[in-house]
N, C-alpha and C. Protein backbone atom coordinates (compact mmCIF):
# COMPACT_ATOMS: atom_id res chain seq x y z
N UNK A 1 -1.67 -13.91 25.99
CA UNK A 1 -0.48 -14.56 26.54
C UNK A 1 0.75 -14.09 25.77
N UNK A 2 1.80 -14.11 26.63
CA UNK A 2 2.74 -13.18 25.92
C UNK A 2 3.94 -14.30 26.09
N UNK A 3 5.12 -13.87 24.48
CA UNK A 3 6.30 -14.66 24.94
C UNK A 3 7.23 -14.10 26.12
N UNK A 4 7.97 -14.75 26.57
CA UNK A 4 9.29 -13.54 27.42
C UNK A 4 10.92 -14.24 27.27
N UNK A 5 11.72 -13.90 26.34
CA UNK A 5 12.75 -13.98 26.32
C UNK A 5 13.27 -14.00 27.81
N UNK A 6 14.02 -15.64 27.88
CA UNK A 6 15.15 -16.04 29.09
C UNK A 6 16.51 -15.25 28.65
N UNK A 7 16.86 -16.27 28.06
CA UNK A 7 18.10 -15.62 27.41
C UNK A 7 18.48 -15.37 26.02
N UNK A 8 19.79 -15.43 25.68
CA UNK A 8 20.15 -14.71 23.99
C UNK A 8 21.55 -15.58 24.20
N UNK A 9 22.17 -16.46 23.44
CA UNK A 9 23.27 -16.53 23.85
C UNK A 9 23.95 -16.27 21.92
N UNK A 10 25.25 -16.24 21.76
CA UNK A 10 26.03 -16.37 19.97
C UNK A 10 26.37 -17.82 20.23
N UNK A 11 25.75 -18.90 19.51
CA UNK A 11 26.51 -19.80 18.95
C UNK A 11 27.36 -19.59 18.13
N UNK A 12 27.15 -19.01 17.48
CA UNK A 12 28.47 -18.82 16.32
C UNK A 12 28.79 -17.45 15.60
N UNK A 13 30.06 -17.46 15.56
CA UNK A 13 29.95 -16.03 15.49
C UNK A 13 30.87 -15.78 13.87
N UNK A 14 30.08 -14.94 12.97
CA UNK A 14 30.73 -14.86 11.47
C UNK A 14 30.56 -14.07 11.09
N UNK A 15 30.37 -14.13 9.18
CA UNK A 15 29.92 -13.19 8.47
C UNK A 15 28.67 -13.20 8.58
N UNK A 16 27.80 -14.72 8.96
CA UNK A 16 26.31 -14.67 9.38
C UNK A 16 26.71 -15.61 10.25
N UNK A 17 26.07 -15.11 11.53
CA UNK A 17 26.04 -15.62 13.17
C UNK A 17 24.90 -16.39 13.76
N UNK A 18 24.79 -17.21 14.30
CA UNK A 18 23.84 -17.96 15.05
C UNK A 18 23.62 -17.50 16.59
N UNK A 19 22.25 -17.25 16.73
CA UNK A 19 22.08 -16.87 18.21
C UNK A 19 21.35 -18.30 18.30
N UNK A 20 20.99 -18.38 19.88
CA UNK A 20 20.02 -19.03 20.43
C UNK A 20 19.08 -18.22 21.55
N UNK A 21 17.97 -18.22 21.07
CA UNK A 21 17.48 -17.46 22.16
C UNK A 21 16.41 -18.40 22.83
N UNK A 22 16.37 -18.58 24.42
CA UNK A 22 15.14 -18.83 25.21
C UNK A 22 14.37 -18.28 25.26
N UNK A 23 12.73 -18.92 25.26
CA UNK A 23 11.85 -18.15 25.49
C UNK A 23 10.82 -19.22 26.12
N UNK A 24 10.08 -18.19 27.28
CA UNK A 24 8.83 -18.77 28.24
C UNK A 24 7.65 -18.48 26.87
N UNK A 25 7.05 -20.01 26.66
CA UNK A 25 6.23 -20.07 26.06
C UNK A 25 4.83 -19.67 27.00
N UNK A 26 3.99 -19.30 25.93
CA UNK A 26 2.54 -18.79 26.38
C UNK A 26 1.76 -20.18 27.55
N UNK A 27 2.30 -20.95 27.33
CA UNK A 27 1.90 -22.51 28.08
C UNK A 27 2.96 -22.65 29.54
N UNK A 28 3.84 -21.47 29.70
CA UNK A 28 5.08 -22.25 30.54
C UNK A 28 5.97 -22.77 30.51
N UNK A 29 6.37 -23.63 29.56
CA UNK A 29 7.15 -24.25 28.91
C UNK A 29 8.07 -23.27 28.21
N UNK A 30 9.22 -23.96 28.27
CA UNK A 30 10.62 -22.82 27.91
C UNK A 30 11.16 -23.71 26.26
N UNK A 31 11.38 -23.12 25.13
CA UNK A 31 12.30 -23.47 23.86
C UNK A 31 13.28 -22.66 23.62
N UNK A 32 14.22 -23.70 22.78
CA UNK A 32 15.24 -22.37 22.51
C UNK A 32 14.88 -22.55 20.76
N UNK A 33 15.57 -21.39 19.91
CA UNK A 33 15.50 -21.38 18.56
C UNK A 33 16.34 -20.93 18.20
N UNK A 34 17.26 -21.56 17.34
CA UNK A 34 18.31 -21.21 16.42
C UNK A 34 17.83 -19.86 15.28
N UNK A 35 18.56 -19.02 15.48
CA UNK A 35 18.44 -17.78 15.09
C UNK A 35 19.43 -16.86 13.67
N UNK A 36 19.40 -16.88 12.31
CA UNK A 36 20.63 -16.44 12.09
C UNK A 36 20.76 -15.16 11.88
N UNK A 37 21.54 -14.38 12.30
CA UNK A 37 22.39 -12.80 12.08
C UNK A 37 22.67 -12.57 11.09
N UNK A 38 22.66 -11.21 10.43
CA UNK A 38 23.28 -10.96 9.05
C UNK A 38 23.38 -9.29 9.26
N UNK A 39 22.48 -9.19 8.71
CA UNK A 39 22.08 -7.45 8.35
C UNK A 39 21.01 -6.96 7.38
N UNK A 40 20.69 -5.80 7.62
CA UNK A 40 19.91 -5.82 6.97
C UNK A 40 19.91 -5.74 5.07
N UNK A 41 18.99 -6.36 3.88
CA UNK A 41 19.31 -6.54 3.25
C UNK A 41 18.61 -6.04 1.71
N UNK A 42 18.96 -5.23 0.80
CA UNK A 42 18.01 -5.31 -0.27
C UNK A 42 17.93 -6.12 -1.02
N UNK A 43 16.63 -6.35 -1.74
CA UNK A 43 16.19 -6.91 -3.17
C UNK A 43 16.18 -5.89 -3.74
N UNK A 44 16.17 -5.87 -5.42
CA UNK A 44 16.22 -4.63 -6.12
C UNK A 44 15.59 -5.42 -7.19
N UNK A 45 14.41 -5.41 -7.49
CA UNK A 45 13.85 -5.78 -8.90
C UNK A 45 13.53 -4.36 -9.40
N UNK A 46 14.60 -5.09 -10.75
CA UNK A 46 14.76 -3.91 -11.62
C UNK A 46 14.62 -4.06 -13.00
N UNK A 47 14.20 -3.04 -13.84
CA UNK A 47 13.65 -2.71 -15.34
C UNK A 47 14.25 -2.15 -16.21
N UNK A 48 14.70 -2.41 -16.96
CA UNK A 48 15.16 -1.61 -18.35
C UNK A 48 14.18 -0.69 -19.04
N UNK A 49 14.53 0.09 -19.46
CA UNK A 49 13.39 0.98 -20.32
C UNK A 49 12.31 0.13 -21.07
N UNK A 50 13.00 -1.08 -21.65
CA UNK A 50 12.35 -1.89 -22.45
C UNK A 50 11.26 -2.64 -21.88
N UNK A 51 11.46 -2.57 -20.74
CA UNK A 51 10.73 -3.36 -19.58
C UNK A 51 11.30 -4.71 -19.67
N UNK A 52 12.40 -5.15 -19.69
CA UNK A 52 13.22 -6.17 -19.30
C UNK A 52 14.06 -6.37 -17.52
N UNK A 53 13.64 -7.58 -17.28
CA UNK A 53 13.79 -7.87 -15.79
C UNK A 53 15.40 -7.62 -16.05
N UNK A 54 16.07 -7.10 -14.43
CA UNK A 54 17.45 -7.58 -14.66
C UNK A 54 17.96 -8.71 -13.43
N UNK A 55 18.16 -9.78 -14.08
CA UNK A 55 18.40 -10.86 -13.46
C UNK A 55 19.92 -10.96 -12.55
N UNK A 56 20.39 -12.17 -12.13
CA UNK A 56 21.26 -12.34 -11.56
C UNK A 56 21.72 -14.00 -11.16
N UNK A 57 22.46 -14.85 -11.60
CA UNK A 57 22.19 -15.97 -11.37
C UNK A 57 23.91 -16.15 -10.82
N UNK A 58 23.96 -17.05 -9.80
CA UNK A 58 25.64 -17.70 -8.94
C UNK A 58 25.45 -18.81 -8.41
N UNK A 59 26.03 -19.16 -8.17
CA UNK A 59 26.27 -20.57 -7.77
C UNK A 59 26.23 -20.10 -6.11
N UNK A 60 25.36 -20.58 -5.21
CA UNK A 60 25.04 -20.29 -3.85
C UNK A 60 25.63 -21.77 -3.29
N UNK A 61 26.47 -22.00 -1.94
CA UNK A 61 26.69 -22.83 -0.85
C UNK A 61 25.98 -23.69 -0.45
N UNK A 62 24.45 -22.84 0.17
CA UNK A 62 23.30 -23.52 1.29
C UNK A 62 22.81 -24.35 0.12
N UNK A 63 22.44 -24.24 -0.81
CA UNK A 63 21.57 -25.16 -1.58
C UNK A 63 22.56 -25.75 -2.43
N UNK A 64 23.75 -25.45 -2.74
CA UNK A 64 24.89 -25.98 -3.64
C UNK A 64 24.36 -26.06 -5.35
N UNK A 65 24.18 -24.86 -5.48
CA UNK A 65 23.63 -25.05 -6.61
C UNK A 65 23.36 -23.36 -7.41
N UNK A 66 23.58 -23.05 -8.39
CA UNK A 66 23.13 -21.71 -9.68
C UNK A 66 21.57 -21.74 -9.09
N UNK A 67 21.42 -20.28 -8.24
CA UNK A 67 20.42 -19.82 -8.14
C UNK A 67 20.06 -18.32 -8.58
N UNK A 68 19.28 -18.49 -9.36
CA UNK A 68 18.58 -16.85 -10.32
C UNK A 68 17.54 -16.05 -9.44
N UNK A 69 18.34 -14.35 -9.18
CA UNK A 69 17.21 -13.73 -8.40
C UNK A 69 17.37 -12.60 -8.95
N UNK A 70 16.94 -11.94 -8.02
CA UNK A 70 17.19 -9.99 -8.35
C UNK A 70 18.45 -9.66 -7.66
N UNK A 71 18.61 -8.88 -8.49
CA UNK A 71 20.39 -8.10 -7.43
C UNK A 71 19.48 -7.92 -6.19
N UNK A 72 21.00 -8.63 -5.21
CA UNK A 72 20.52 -8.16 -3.77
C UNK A 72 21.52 -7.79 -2.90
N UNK A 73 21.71 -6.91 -2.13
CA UNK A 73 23.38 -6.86 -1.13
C UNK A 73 22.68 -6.14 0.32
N UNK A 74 23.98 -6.20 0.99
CA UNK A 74 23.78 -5.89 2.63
C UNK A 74 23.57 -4.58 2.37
N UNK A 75 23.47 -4.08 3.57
CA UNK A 75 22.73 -2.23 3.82
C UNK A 75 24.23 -1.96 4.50
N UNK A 76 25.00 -1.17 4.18
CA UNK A 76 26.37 -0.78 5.12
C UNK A 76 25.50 -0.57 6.55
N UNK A 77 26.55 0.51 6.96
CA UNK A 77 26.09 1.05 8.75
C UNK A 77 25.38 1.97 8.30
N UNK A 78 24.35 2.35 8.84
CA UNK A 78 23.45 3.75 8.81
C UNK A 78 23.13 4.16 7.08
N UNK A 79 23.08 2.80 6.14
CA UNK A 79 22.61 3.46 5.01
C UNK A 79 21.17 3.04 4.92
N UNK A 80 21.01 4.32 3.90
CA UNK A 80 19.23 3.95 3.55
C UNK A 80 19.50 3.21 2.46
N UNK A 81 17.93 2.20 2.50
CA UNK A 81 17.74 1.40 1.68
C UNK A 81 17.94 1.78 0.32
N UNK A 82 17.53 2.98 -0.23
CA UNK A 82 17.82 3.41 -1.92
C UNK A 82 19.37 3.70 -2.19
N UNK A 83 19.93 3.90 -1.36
CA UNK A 83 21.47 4.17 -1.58
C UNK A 83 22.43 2.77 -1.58
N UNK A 84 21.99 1.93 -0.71
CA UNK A 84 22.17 0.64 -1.24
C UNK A 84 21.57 -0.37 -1.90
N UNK A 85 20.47 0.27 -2.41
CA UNK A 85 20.16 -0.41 -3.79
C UNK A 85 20.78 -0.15 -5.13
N UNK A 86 20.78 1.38 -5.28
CA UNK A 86 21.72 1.86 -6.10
C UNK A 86 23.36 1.35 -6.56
N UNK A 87 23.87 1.40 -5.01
CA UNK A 87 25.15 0.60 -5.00
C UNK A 87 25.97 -0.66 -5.30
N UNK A 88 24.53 -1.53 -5.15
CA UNK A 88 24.40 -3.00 -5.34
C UNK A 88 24.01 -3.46 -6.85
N UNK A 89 22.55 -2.62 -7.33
CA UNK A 89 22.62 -2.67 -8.90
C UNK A 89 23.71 -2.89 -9.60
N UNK A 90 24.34 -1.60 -8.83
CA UNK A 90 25.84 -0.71 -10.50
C UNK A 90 26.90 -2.14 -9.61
N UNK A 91 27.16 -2.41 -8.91
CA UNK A 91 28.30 -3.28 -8.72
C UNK A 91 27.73 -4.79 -9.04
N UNK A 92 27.01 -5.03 -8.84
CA UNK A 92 26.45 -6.32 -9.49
C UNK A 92 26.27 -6.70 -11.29
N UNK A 93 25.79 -5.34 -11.82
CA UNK A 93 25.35 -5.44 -12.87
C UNK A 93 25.16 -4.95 -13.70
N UNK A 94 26.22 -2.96 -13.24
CA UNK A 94 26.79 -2.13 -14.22
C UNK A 94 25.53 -1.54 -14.97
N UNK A 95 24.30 -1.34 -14.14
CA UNK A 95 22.69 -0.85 -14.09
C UNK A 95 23.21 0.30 -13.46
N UNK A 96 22.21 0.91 -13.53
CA UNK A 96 21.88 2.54 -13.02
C UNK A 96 20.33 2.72 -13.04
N UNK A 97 19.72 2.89 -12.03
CA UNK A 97 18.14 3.16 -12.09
C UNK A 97 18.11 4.50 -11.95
N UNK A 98 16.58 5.02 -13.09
CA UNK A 98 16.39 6.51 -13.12
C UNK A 98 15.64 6.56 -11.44
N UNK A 99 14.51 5.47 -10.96
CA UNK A 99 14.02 5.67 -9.87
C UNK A 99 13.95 4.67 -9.28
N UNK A 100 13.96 4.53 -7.56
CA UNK A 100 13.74 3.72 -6.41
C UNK A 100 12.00 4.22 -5.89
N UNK A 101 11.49 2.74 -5.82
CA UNK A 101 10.10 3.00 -5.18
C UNK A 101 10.29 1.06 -4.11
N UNK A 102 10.28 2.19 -2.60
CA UNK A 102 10.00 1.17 -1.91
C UNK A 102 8.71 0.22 -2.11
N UNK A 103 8.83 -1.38 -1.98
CA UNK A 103 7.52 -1.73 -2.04
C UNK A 103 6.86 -2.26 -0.78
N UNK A 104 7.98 -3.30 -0.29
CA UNK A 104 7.68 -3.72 0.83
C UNK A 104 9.10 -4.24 2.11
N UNK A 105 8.50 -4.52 3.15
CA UNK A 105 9.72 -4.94 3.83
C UNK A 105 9.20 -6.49 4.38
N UNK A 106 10.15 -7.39 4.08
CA UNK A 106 9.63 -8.82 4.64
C UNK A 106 10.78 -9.07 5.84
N UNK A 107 9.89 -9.89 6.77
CA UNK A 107 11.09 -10.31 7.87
C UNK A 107 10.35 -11.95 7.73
N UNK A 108 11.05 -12.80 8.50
CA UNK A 108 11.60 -14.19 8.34
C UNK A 108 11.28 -14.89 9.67
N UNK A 109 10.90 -16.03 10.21
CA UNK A 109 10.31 -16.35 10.92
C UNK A 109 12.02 -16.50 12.04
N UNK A 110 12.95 -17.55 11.54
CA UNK A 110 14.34 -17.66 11.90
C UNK A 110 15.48 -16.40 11.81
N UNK A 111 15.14 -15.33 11.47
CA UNK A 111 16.40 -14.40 11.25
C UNK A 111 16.16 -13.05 11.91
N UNK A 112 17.21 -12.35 11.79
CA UNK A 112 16.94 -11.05 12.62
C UNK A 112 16.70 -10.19 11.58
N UNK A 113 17.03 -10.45 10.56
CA UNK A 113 17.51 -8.95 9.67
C UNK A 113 16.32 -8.77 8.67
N UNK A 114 15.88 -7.74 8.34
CA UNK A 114 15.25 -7.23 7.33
C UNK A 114 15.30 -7.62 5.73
N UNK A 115 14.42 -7.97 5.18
CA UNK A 115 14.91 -7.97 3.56
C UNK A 115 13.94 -6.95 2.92
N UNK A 116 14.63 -5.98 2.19
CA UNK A 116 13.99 -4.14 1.69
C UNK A 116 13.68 -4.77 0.71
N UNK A 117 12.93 -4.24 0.01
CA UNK A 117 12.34 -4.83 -1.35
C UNK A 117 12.24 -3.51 -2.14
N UNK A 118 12.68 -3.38 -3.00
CA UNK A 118 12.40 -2.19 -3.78
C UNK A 118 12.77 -2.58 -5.91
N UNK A 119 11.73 -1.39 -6.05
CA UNK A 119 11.43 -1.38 -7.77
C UNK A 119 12.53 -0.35 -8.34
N UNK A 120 13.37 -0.65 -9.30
CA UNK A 120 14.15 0.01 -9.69
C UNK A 120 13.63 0.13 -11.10
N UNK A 121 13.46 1.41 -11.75
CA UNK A 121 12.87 2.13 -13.38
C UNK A 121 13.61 2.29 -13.93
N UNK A 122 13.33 2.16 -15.47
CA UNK A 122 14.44 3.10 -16.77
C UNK A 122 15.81 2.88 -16.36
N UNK A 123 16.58 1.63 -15.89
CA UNK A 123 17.72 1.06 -15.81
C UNK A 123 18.47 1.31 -16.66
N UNK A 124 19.23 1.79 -16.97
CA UNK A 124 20.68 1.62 -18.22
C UNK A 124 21.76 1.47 -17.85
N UNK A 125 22.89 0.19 -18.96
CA UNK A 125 23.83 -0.61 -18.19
C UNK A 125 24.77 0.93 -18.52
N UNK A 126 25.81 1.29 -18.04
CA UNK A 126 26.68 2.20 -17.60
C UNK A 126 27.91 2.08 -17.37
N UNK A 127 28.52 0.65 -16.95
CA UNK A 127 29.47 0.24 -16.82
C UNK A 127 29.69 -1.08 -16.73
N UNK A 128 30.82 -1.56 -15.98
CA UNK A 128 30.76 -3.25 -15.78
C UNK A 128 30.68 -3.70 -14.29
N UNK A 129 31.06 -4.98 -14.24
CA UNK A 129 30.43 -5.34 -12.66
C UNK A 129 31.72 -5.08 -11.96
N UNK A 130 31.53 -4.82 -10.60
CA UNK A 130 32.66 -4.33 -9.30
C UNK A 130 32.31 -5.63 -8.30
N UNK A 131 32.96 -6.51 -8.61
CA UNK A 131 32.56 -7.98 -7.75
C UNK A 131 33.07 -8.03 -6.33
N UNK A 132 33.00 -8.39 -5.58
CA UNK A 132 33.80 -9.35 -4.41
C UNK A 132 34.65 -10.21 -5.01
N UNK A 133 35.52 -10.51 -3.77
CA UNK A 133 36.24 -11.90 -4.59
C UNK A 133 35.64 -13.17 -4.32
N UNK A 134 34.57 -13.04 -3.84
CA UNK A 134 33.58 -14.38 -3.45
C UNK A 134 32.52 -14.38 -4.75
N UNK A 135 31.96 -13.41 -5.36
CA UNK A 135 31.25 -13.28 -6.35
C UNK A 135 31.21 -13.37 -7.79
N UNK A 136 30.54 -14.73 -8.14
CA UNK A 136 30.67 -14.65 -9.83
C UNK A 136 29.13 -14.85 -10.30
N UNK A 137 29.03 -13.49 -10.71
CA UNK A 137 27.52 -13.40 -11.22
C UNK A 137 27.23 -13.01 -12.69
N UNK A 138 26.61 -13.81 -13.16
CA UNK A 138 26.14 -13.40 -14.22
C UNK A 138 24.59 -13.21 -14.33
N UNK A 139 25.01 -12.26 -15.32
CA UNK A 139 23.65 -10.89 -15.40
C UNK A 139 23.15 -11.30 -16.85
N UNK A 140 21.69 -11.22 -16.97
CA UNK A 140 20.60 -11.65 -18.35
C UNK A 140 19.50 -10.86 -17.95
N UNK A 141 19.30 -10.57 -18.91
CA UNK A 141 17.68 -9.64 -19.11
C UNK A 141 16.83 -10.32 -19.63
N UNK A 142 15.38 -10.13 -18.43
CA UNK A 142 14.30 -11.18 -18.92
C UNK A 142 13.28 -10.51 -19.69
N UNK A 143 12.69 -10.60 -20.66
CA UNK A 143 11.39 -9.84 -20.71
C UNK A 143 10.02 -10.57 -19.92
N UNK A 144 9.08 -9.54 -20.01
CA UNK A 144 7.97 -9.74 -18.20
C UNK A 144 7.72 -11.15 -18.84
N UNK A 145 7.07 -11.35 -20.05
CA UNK A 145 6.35 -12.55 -20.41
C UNK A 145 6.89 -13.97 -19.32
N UNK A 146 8.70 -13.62 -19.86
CA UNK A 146 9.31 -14.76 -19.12
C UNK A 146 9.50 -14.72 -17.83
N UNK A 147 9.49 -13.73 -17.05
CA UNK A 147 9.64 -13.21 -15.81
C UNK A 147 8.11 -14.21 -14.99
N UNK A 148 6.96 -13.33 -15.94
CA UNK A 148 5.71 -14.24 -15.06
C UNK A 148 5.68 -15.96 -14.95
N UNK A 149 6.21 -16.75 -16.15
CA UNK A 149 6.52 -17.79 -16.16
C UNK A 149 7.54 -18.52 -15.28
N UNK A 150 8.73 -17.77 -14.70
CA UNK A 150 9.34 -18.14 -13.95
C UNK A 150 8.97 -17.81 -12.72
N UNK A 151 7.90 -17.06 -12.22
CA UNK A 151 7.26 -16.71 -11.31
C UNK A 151 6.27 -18.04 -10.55
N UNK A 152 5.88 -18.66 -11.78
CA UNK A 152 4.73 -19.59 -11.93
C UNK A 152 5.11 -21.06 -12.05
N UNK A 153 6.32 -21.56 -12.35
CA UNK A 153 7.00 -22.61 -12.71
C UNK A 153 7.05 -23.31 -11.23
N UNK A 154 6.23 -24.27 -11.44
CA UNK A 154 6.04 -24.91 -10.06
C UNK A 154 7.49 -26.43 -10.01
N UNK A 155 8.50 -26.50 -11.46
CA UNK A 155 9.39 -27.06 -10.80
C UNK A 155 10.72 -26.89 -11.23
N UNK A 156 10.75 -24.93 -10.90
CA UNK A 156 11.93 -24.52 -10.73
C UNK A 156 11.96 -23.79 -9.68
N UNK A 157 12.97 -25.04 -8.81
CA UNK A 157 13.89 -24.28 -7.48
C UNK A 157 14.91 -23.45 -7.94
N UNK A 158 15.32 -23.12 -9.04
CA UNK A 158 16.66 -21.67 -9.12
C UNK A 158 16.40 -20.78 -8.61
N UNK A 159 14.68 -20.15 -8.82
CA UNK A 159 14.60 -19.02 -8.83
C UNK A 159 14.00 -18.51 -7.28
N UNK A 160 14.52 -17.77 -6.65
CA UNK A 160 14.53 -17.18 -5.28
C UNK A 160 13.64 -15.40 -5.29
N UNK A 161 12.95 -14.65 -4.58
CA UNK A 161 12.44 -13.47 -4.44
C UNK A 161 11.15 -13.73 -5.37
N UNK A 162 10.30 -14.58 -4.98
CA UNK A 162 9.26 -14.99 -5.97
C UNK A 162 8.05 -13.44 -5.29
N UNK A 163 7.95 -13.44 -3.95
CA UNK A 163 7.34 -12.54 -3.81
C UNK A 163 7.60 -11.25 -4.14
N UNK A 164 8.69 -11.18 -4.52
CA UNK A 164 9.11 -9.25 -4.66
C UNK A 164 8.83 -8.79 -6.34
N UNK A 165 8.85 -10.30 -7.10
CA UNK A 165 8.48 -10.48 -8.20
C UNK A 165 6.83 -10.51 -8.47
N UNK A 166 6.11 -11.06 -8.01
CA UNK A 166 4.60 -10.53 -8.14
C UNK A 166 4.59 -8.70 -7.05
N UNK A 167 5.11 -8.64 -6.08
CA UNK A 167 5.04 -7.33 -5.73
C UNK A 167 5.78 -6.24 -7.04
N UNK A 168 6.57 -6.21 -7.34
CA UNK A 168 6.87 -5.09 -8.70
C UNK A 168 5.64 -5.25 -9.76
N UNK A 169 5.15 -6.61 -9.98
CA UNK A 169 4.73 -6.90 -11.20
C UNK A 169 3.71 -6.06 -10.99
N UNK A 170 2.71 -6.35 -9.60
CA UNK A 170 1.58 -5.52 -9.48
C UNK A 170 1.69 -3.95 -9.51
N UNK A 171 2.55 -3.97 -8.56
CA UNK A 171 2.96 -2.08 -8.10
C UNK A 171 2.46 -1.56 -9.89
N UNK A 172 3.22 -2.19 -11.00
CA UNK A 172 3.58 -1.81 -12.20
C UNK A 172 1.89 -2.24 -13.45
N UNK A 173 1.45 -3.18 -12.23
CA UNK A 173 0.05 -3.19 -12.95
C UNK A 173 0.31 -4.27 -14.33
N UNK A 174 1.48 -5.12 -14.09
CA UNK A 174 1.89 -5.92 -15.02
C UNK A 174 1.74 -7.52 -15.14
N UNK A 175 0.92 -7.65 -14.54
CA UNK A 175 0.40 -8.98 -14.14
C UNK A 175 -0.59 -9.69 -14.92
């Protein structure tokens, strides 16, 4: 049994947009689902030579509250994922990775857009941060010990990209 999109309509239209889309359920029955727009997006968990995580912690809207992840930013038009990982590192956090290794790509049950996941190596800071004027981030280096612990901390909500964090850890055999 298959779904079949009725319609698509923009509830709202922004920097992130709301669709609604209809759909003929496998039963007959028609729902709609609030949908949100963005673009597509990287994670960048990344390493210092030392093997130190490089973090990222801001004060986020939706949850109103200092949430700690991996540098992450939008994909421009027609860029590849390593070129805006690269871009997003050094402007976030004045990093430079010697290498990009895709790991995985996750999509979202509510959203359209992609989130790239990729391992960034042999990091060295290089400069300082190139912010937005919406952006105040501050940057800390974890070592793994603390990295797996915050991985595992069953009552801390700060920390966001829990999966991309056991995905590097393994890729790296660091678990």
């Amino acid at each position: 049994m298959d779904w079949k999109k009725i319609k698509e309509t923009v509830a709202f239209k922004g920097w992130r947009s709301m669709l609604q889309k209809t759909f003929e359920l496998p039963n007959g029955k028609e729902a709609t689902f609030d949908i949100v727009t963005t673009g597509d997006f990287v994670t960048i968990v990344a390493f210092t030579k030392n093997k130190e995580a490089i973090m990222v912690k801001q004060f986020r809207p939706g949850p109103e509250m200092e949430i700690v992840s991996f540098p992450e930013g939008m994909l421009e038009s027609n860029e590849a994922p390593e070129k805006a990982a690269a871009r997003e590192l050094l402007e976030e956090t004045g990093y430079i990775a010697q290498k990009y290794i895709p790991l995985k790509v996750f999509r979202d049950a509510y959203r359209t857009e992609k989130q790239i996941c990729l391992l960034a190596l042999d990091c060295e800071k290089v400069g300082t941060q190139k912010l937005d004027t919406t952006e105040f981030i501050d940057v800390f280096l974890l070592p793994i010990e603390k990295l797996r612990s915050l991985l595992t901390n069953p009552t801390d909500e700060s920390f966001t990209n829990v999966g991309a964090g056991y995905l590097a850890l393994d890729y790296m055999k660091w678990l």
